[in-house]
Each structure stands twice: as structure tokens, then as C-alpha cells.
N, C-alpha and C. Protein backbone atom coordinates (compact mmCIF):
# COMPACT_ATOMS: atom_id res chain seq x y z
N UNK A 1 23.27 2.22 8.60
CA UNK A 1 23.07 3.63 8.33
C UNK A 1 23.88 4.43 9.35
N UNK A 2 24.56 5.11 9.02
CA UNK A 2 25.14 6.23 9.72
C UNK A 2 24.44 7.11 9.87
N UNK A 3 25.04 7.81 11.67
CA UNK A 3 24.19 8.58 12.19
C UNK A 3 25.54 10.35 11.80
N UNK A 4 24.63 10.67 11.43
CA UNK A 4 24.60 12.59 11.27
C UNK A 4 24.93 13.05 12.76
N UNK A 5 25.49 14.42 12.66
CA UNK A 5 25.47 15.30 13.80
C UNK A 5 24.27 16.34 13.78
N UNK A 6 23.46 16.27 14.38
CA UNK A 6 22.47 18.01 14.48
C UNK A 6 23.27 19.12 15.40
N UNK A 7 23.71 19.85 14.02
CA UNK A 7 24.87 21.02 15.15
C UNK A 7 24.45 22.29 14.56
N UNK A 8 24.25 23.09 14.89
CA UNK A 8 23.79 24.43 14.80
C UNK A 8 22.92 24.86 16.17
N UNK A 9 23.33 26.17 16.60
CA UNK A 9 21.95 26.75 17.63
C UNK A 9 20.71 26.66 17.08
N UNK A 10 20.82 27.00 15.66
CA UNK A 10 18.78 27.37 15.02
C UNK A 10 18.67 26.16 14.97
N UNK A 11 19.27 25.35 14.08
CA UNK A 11 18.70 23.85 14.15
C UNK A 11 18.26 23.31 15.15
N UNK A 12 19.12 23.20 16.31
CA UNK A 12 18.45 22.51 17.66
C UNK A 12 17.45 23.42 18.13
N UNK A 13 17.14 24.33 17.97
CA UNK A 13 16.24 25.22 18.52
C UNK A 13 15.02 25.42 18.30
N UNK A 14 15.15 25.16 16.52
CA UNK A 14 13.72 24.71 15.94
C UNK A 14 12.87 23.53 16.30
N UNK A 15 14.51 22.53 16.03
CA UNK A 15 13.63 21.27 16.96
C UNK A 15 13.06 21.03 18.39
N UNK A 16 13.68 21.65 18.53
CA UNK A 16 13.21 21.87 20.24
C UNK A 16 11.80 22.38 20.52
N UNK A 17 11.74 23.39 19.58
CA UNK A 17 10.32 24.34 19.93
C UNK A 17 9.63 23.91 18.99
N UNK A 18 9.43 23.35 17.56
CA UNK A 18 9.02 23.11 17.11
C UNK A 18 8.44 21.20 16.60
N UNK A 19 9.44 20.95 17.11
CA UNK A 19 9.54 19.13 16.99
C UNK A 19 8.37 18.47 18.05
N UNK A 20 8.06 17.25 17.49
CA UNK A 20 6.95 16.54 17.98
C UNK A 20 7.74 15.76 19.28
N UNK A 21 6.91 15.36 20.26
CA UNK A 21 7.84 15.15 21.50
C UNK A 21 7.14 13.58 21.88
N UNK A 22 8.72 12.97 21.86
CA UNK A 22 7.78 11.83 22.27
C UNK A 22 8.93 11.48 23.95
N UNK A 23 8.12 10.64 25.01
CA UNK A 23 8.21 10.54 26.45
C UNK A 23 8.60 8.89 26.65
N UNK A 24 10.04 8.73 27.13
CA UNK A 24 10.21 7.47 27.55
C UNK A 24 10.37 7.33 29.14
N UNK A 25 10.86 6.44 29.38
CA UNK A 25 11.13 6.18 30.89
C UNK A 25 12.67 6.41 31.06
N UNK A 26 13.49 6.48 30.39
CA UNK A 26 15.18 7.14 30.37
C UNK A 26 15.23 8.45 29.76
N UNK A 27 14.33 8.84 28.69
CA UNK A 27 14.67 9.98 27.52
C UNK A 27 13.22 10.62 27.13
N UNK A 28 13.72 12.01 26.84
CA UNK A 28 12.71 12.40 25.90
C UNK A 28 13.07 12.96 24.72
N UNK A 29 12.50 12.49 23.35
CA UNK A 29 13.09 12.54 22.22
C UNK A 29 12.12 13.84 21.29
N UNK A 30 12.96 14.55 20.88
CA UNK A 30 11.97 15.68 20.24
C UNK A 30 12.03 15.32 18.63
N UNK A 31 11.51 15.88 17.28
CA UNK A 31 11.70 15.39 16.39
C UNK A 31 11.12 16.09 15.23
N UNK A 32 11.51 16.25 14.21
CA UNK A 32 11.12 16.49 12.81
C UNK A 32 11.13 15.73 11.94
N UNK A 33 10.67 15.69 10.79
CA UNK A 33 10.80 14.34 9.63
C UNK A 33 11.58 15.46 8.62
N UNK A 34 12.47 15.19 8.00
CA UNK A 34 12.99 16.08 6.87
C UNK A 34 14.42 16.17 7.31
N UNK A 35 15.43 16.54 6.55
CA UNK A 35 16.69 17.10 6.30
C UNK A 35 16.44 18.29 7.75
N UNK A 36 17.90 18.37 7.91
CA UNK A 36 17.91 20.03 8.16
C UNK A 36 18.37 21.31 7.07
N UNK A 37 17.77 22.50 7.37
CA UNK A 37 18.46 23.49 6.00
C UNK A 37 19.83 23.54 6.13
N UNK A 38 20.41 23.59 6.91
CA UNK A 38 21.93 23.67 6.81
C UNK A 38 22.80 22.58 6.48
N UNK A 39 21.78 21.71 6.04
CA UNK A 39 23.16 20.41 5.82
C UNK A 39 23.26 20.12 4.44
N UNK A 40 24.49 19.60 4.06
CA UNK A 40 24.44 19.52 2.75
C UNK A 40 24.17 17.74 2.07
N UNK A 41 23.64 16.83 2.80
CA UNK A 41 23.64 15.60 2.82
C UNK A 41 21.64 15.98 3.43
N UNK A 42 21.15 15.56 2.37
CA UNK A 42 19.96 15.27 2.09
C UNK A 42 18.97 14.06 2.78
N UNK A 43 19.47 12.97 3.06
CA UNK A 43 19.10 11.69 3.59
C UNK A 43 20.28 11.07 5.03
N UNK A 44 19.37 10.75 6.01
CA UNK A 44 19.67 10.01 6.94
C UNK A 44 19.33 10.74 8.20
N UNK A 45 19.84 9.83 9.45
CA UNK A 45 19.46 10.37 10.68
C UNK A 45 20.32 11.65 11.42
N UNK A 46 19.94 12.54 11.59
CA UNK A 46 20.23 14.12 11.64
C UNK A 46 20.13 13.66 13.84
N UNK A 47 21.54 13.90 14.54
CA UNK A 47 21.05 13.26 15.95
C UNK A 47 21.80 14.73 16.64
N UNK A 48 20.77 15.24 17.40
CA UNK A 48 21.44 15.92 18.71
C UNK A 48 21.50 15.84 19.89
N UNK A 49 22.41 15.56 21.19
CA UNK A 49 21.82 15.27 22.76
C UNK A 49 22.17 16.37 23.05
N UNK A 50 20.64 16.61 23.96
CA UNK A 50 20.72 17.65 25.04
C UNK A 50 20.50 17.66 26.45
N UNK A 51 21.49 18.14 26.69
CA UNK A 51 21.87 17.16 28.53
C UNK A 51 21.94 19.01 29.11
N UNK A 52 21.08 19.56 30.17
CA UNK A 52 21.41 20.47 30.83
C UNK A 52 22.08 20.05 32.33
N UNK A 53 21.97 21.55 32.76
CA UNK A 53 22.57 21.27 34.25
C UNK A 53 21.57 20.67 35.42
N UNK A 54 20.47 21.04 34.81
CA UNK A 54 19.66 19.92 35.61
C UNK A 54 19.99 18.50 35.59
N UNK A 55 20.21 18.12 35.05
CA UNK A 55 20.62 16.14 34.93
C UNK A 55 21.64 16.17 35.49
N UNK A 56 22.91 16.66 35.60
CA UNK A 56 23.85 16.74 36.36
C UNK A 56 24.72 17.49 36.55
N UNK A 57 25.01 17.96 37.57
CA UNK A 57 26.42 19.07 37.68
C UNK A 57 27.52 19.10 36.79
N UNK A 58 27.88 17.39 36.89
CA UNK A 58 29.25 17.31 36.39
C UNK A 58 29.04 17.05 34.93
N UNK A 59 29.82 17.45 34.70
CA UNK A 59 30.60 17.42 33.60
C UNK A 59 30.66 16.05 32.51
N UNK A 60 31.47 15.62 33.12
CA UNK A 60 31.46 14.31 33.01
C UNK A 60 30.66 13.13 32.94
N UNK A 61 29.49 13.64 33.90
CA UNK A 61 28.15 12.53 33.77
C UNK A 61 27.41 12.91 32.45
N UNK A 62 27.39 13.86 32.11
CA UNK A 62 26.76 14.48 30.87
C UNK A 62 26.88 14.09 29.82
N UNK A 63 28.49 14.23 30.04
CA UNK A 63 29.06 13.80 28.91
C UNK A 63 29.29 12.30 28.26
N UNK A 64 28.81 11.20 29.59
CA UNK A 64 28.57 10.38 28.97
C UNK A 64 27.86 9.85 29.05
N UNK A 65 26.11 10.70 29.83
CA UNK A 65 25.29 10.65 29.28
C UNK A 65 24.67 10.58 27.37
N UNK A 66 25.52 11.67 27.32
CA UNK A 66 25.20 11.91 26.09
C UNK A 66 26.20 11.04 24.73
N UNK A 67 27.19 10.09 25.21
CA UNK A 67 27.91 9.14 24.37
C UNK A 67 26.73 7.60 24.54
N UNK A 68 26.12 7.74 25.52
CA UNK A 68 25.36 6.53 25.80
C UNK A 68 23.74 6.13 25.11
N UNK A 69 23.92 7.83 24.92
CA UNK A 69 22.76 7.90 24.29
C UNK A 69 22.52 7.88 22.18
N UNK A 70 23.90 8.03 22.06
CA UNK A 70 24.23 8.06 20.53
C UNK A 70 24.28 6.48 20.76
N UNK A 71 25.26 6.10 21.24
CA UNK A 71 25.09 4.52 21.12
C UNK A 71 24.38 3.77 20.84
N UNK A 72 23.00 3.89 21.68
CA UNK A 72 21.75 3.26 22.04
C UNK A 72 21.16 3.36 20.66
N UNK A 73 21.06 4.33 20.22
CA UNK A 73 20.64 4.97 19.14
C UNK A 73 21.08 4.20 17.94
N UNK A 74 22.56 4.49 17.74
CA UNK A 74 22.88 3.71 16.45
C UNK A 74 23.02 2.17 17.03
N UNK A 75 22.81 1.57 18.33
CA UNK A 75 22.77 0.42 17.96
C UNK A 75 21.20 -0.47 17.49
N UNK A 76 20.01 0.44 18.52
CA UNK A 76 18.93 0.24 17.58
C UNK A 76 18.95 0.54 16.06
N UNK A 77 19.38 1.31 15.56
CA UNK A 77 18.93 1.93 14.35
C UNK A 77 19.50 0.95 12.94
N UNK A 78 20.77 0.39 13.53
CA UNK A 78 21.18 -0.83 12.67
C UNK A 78 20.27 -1.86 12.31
N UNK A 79 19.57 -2.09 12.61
CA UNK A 79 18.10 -3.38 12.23
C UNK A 79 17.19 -2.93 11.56
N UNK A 80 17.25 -1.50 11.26
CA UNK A 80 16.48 -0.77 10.01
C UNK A 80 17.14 -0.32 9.10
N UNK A 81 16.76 -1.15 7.68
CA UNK A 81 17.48 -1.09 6.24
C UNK A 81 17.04 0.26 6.20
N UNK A 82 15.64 0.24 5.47
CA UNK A 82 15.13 1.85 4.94
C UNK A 82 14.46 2.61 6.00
N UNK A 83 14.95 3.92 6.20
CA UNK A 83 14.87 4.47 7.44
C UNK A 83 14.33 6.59 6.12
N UNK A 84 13.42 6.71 6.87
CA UNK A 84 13.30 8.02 6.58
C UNK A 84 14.27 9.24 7.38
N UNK A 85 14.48 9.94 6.66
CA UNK A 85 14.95 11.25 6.85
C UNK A 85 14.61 11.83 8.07
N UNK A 86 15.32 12.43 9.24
CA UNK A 86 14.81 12.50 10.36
C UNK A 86 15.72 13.42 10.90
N UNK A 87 14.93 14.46 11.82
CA UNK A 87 15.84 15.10 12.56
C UNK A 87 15.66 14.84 14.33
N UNK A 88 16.57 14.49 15.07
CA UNK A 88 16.08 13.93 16.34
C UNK A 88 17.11 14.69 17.69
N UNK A 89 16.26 14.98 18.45
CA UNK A 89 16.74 15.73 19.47
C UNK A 89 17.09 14.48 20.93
N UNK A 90 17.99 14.25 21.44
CA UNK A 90 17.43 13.36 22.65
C UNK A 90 18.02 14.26 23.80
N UNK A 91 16.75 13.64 24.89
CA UNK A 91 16.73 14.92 26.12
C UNK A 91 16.87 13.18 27.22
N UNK A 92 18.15 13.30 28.04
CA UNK A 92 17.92 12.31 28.89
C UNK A 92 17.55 12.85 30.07
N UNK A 93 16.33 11.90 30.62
CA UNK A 93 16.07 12.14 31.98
C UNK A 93 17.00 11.87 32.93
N UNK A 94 16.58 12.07 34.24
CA UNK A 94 18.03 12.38 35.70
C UNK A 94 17.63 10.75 35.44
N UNK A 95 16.24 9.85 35.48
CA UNK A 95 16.70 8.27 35.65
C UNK A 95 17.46 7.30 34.91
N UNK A 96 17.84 8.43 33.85
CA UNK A 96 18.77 7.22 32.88
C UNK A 96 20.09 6.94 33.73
N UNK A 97 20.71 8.12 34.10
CA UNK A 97 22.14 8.45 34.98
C UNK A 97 22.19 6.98 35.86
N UNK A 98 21.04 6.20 36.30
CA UNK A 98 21.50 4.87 37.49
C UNK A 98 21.51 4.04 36.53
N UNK A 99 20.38 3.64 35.34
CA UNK A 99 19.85 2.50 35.13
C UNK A 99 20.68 2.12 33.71
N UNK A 100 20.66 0.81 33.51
CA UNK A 100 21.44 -0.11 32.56
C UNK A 100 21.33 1.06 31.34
N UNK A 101 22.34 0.13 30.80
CA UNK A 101 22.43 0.76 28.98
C UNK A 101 21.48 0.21 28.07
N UNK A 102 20.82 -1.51 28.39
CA UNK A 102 19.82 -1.84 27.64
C UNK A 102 18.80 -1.57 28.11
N UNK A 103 18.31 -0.71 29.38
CA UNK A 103 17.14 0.25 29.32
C UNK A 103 17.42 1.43 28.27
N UNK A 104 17.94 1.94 28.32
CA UNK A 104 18.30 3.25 27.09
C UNK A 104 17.59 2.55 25.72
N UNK A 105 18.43 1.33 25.48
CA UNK A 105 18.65 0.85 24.39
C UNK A 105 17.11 0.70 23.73
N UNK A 106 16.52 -0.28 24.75
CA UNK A 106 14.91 -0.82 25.00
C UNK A 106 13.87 0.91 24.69
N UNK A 107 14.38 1.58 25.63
CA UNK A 107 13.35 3.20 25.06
C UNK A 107 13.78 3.18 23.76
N UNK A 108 15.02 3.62 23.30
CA UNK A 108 15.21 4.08 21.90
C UNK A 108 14.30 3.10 20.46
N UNK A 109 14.52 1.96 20.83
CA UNK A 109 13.85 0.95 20.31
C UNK A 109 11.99 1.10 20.56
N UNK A 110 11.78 1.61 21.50
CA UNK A 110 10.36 1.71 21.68
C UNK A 110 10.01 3.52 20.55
N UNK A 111 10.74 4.15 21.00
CA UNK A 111 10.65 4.88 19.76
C UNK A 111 10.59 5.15 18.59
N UNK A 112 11.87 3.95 17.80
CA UNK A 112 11.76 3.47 16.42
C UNK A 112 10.67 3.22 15.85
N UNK A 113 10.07 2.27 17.18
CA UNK A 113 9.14 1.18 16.38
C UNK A 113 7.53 2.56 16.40
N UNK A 114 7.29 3.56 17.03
CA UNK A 114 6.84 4.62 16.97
C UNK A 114 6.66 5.63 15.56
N UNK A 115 7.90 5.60 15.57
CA UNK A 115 8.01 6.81 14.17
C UNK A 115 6.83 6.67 13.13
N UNK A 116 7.27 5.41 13.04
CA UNK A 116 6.20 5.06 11.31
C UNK A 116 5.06 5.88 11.49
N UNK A 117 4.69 5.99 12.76
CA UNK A 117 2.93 6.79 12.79
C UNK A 117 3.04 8.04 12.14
N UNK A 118 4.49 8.84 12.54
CA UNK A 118 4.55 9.98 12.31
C UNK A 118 4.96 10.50 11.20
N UNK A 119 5.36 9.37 10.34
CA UNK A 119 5.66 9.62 8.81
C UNK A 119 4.29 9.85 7.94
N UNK A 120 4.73 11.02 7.47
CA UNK A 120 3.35 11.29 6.17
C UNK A 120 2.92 10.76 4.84
């Protein structure tokens, strides 16, 4: 399954303030079940990272904070055939910045296996 972009200000914004929040030990992932209104593709995973200046000054750490964190993502997400409609925010904590990529990997995966509760 291919992963979507979540790009819009309202979109991330809704999710943000409005999305269910779940707490790892690298990330915190915010979330909706459904499409977003602005997209024209109906089904699949809808992904946004949000990295402020709190996590790091630079630039650069952010930035691949936030490539490390799509990764993690679609490399868990490959081991699930049927996957619901989802809109997902990820917020990395300052401890992801030291620790391995298969800690990332291991939260994102502890999340997956999560969702189902939150499907209606």
C-alpha cells in the first residue's frame, strides 16, 4: 500500500486538534479514521510529520527526522494487506534524534497493531 501525503494547513490542523492521540517512546502519533476533504483519492494512508523547533534547531535533523519517520511507517505498513482509511499525523519526540531506526520502526508497529481498537 502506498503511503499519501497529508498537505494542507486545515487538514493538519484538524488533525492535530481534533485527532485521537496515541504516545510512544520515539513518537507521538495523532489520528483520524476517514479520507481527508481535500483529497481526491478516497482510500489509503493519508501521512503528515510534524517536527517543530523544539526537537531541533537544525534544519537538517528535522528533516531527517521526518524522512525516518515515513520510512518506519511504510516499512511497517507493508505486512498489512487490508488497511482502513486513515489520516495520521506523526509528532517525533527529541528521543528519537539518538536512538536506532528499528526503535522508530518497533513504535510505529506498536501502533499498527493498536488501530484496530479505534476502528468503528
Amino acid at each position: 500500500m502506498k503511503l499519501q501525503r497529508l498537505h494542507g494547513r486545515k487538514v493538519n490542523d484538524l488533525v492535530l486538534r481534533k485527532g485521537k492521540v496515541w504516545k510512544g517512546n520515539t513518537l507521538v502519533v495523532r489520528f483520524i479514521m476517514g479520507p481527508p476533504k481535500n483529497s481526491q483519492k478516497k482510500e489509503g494512508v493519508f501521512v503528515g510529520v510534524l517536527t517543530s523547533l523544539k526537537l531541533n534547531k537544525s534544519a537538517v535533523k528535522r528533516n531527517k527526522m521526518r524522512r525516518r519517520c515515513r520510512e518506519a511507517l511504510r516499512k511497517a505498513i507493508k505486512e498489512y494487506q487490508d488497511f482502513s482509511t486513515v489520516q495520521l499525523l506523526l509528532c517525533p519526540r527529541s528521543s528519537s534524534l539518538t536512538c536506532t531506526f528499528s526503535e522508530i520502526v518497533k513504535d510505529v508497529e506498536e501502533f499498527l497493531s493498536s488501530l484496530p481498537k479505534h476502528v468503528k
